[in-house]
Protein backbone atom coordinates (compact mmCIF):
# COMPACT_ATOMS: atom_id res chain seq x y z
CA UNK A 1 142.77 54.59 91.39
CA UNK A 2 145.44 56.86 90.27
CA UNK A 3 145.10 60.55 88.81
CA UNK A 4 144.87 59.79 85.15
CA UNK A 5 141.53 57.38 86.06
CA UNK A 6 139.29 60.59 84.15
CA UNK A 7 136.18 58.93 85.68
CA UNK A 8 136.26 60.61 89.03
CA UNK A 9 134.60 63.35 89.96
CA UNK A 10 135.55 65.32 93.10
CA UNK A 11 132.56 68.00 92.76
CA UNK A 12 130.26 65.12 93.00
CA UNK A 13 132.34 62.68 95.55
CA UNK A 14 131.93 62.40 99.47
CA UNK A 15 135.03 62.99 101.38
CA UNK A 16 135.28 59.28 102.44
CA UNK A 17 134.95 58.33 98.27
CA UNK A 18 138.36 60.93 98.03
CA UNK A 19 140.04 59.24 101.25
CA UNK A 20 139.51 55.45 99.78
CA UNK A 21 140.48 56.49 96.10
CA UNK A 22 143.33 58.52 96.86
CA UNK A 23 144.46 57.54 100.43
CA UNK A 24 147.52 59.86 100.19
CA UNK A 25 144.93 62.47 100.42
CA UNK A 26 144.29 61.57 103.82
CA UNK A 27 147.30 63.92 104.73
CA UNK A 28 146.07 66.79 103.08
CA UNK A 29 142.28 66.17 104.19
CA UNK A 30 143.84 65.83 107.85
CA UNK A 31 145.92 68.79 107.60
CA UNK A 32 142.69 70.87 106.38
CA UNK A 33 140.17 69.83 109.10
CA UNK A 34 137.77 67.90 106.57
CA UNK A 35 136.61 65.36 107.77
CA UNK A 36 136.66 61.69 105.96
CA UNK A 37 135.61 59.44 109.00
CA UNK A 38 132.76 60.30 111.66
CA UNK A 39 131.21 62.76 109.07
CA UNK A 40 132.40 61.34 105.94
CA UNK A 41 129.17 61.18 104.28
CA UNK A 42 129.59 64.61 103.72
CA UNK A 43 130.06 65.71 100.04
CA UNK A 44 133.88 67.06 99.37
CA UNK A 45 132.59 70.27 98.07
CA UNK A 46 130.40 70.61 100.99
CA UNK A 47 133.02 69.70 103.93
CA UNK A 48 135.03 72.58 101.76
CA UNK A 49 132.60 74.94 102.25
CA UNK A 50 131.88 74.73 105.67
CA UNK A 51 135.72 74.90 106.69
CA UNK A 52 135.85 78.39 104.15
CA UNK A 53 138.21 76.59 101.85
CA UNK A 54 138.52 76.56 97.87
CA UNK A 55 137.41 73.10 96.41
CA UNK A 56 139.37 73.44 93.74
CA UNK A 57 142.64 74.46 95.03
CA UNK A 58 142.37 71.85 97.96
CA UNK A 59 141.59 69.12 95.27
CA UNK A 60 144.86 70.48 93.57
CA UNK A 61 146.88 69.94 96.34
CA UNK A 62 145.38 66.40 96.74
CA UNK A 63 146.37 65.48 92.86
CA UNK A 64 149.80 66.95 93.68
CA UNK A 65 150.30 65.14 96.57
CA UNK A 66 148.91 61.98 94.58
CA UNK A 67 151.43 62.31 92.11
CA UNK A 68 154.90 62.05 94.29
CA UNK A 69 156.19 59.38 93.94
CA UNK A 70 158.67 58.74 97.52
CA UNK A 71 158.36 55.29 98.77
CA UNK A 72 154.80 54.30 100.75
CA UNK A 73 154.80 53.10 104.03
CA UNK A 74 150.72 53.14 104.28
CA UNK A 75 149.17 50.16 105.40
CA UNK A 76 146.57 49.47 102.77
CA UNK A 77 143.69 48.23 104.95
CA UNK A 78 141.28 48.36 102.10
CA UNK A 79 143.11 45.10 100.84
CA UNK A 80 142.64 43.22 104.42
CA UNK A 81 140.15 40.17 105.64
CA UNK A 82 137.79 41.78 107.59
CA UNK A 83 138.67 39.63 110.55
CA UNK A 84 142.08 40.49 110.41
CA UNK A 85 140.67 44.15 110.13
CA UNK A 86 138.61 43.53 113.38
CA UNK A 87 141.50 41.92 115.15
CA UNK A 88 143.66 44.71 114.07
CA UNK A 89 141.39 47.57 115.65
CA UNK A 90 141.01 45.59 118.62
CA UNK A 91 144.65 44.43 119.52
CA UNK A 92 146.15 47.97 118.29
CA UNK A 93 143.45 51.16 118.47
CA UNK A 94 141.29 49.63 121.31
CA UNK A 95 144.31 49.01 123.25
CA UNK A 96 145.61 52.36 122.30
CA UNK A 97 142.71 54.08 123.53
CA UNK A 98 142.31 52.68 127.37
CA UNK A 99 146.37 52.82 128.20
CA UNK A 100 146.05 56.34 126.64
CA UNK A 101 143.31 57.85 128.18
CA UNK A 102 144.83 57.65 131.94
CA UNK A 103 147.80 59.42 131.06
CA UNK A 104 146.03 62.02 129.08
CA UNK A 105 143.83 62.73 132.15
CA UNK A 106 146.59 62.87 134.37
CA UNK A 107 148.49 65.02 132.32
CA UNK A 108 145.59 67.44 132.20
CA UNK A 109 144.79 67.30 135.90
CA UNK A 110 148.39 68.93 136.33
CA UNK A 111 148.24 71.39 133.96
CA UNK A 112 144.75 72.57 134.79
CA UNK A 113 146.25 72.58 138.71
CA UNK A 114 148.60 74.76 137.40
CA UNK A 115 147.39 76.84 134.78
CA UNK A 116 143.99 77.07 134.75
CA UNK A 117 143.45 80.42 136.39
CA UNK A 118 145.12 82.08 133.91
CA UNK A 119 144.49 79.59 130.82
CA UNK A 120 140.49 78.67 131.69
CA UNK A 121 140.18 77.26 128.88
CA UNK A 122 142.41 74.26 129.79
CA UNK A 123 139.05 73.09 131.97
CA UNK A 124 137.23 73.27 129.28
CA UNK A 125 139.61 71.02 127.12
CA UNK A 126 139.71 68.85 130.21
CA UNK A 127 136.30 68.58 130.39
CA UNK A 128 135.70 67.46 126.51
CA UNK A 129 138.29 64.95 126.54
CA UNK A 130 136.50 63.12 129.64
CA UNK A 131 133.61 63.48 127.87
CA UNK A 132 135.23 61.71 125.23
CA UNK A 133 136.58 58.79 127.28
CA UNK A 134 133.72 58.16 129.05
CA UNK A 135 132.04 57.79 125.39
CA UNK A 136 134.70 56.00 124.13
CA UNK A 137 135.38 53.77 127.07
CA UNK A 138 131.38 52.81 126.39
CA UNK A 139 131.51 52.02 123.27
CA UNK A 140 134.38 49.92 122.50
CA UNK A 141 132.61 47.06 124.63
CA UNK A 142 129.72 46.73 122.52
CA UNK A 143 131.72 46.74 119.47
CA UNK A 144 133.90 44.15 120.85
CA UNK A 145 130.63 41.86 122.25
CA UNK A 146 128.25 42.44 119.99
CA UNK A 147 129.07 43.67 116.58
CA UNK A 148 132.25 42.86 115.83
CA UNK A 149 131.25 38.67 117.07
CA UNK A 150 128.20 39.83 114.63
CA UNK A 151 129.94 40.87 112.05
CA UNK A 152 132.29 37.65 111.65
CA UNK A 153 129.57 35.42 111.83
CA UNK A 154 127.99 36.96 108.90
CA UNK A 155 131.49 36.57 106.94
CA UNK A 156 132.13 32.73 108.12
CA UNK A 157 128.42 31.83 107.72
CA UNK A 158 126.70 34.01 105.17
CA UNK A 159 123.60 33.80 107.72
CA UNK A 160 120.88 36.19 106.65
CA UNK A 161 119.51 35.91 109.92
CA UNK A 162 122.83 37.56 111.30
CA UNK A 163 123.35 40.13 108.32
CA UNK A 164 119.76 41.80 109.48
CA UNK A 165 120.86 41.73 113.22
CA UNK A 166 124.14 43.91 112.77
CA UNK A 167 121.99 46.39 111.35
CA UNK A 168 120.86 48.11 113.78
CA UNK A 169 124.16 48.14 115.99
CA UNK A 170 126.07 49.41 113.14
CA UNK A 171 123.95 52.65 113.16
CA UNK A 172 124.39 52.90 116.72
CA UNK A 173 128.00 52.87 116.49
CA UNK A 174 128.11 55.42 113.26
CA UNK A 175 126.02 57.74 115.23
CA UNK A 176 128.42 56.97 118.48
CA UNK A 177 131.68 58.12 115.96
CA UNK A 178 129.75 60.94 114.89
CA UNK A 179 129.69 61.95 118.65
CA UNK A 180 133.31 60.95 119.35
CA UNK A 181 133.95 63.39 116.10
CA UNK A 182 132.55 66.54 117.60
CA UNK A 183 134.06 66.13 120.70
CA UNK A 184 137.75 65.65 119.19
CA UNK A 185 136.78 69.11 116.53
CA UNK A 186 135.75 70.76 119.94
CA UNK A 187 139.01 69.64 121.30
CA UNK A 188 141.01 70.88 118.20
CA UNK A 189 139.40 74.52 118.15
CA UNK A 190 140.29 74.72 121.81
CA UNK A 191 143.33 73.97 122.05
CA UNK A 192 144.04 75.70 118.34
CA UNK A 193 145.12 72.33 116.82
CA UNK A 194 147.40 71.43 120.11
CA UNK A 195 149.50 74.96 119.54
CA UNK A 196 150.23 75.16 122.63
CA UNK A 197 150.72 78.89 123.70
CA UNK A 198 154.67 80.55 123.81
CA UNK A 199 154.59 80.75 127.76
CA UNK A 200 153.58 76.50 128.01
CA UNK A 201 155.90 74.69 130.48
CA UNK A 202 157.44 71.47 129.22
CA UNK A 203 154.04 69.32 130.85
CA UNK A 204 151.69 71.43 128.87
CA UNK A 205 153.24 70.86 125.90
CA UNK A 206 153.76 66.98 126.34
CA UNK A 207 150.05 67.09 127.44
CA UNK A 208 149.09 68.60 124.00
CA UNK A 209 151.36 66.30 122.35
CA UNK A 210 149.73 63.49 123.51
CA UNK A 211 146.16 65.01 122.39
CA UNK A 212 147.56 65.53 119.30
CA UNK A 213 148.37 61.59 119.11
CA UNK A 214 145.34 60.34 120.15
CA UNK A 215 143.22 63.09 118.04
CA UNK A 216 145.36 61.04 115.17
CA UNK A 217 144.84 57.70 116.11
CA UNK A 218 140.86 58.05 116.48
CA UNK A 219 140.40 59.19 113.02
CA UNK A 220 142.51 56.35 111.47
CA UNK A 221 140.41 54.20 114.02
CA UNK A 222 136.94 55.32 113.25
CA UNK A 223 138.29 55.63 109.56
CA UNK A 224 138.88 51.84 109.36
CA UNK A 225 135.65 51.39 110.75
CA UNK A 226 132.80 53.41 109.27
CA UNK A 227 134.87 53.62 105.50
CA UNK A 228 136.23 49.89 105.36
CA UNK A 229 134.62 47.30 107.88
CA UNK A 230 131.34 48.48 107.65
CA UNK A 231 130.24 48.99 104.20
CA UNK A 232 131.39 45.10 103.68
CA UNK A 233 128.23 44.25 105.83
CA UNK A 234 125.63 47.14 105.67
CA UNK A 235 122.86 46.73 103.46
């Protein structure tokens, strides 16, 4: 879809519609806190409000965004097999996440051993992201066992019997990212969108950089997921 297609209607679209029709958007939706993935069910106008921005002038900035025209190096996953999709989270985000999430805790064992008398609120970041391994860390496996293996057998086979299984696991995991998506806004408002503060050492500012990263990587993850794989299967 391009910005000339007349036929779409941001003041009636949800802010995963606006991410799939105009996926340069995704910079702009990213850049303003609405979110497209975990809670992208969400109508635009509503995610808008709730964040105290203008509809109109963010949807501006969208169509001006839409309209440059410097070369794009965006992988468009909307055009991919759904196995190759699966194998693609797996092999790259799910493999992202566990060699991550050890350094990230190390990294914020130091700087809460250092700073957090006078920055408290470091334990509280430290605590949220653990919160969000731990969930994360759970739920890849049943993705990876159970509906993913689900999901391709529905695409290879066509069996009904299958389709009506994944069902119910595909809620689960929606309501799982919608978890996951809290925790990572709690994260952001903490840690005011990984700015770290004038007096951080070179480790607190790596450590934020690397929250930053896998904040990033998440939403393209659970993007792919709930926006892309999914709909192909849910009835």
């Amino acid at each position: 879809m391009t910005t000339t297609d007349t036929t779409f209607d941001f003041a009636t679209c949800t802010v995963a519609e606006l991410a799939l029709n105009f996926p340069k958007s995704i910079n702009v939706l990213n850049k303003h806190n609405l979110d497209y993935c975990c809670h992208g069910k969400t109508s635009f106008i509503k995610a808008c409000e709730n964040e105290d921005l203008n509809p109109h002038q963010i949807w501006q900035e969208i169509l001006e965004t839409n309209l440059k025209q410097e070369t794009e190096s965006r992988m468009h996953f909307e055009t991919w097999e759904p196995t190759l999709l699966i194998d693609f989270i797996i092999q790259h985000h799910h493999t992202y996440v566990r060699e991550s999430i050890p350094q990230i805790q190390e990294m914020l064992n130091k700087v809460c051993g250092v700073h957090g008398s006078d920055s408290p609120y470091l334990l509280s970041v430290r605590e949220n992201f653990n919160e969000l391994a731990d969930e994360l860390l759970n739920h890849m496996p049943k993705e990876e066992m159970i509906l993913f293996p689900a999901i391709k057998e529905i695409l290879n086979t066509g069996s009904p019997d299958a389709l009506e299984f994944v069902q119910a696991p595909l809620n689960v995991m929606e309501s799982e990212h919608d978890r996951a998506g809290d925790l990572v806004k709690t994260l952001r408002n903490l840690t005011q969108n990984y700015t770290p503060p004038a007096h951080a050492c070179p480790t607190f500012q790596f450590t934020y950089k690397l929250l930053k990263e896998f904040d990033e990587d998440l939403i393209q993850h659970i993007h792919l997921e709930n926006n892309i794989l999914f709909p192909k299967v849910k009835l």
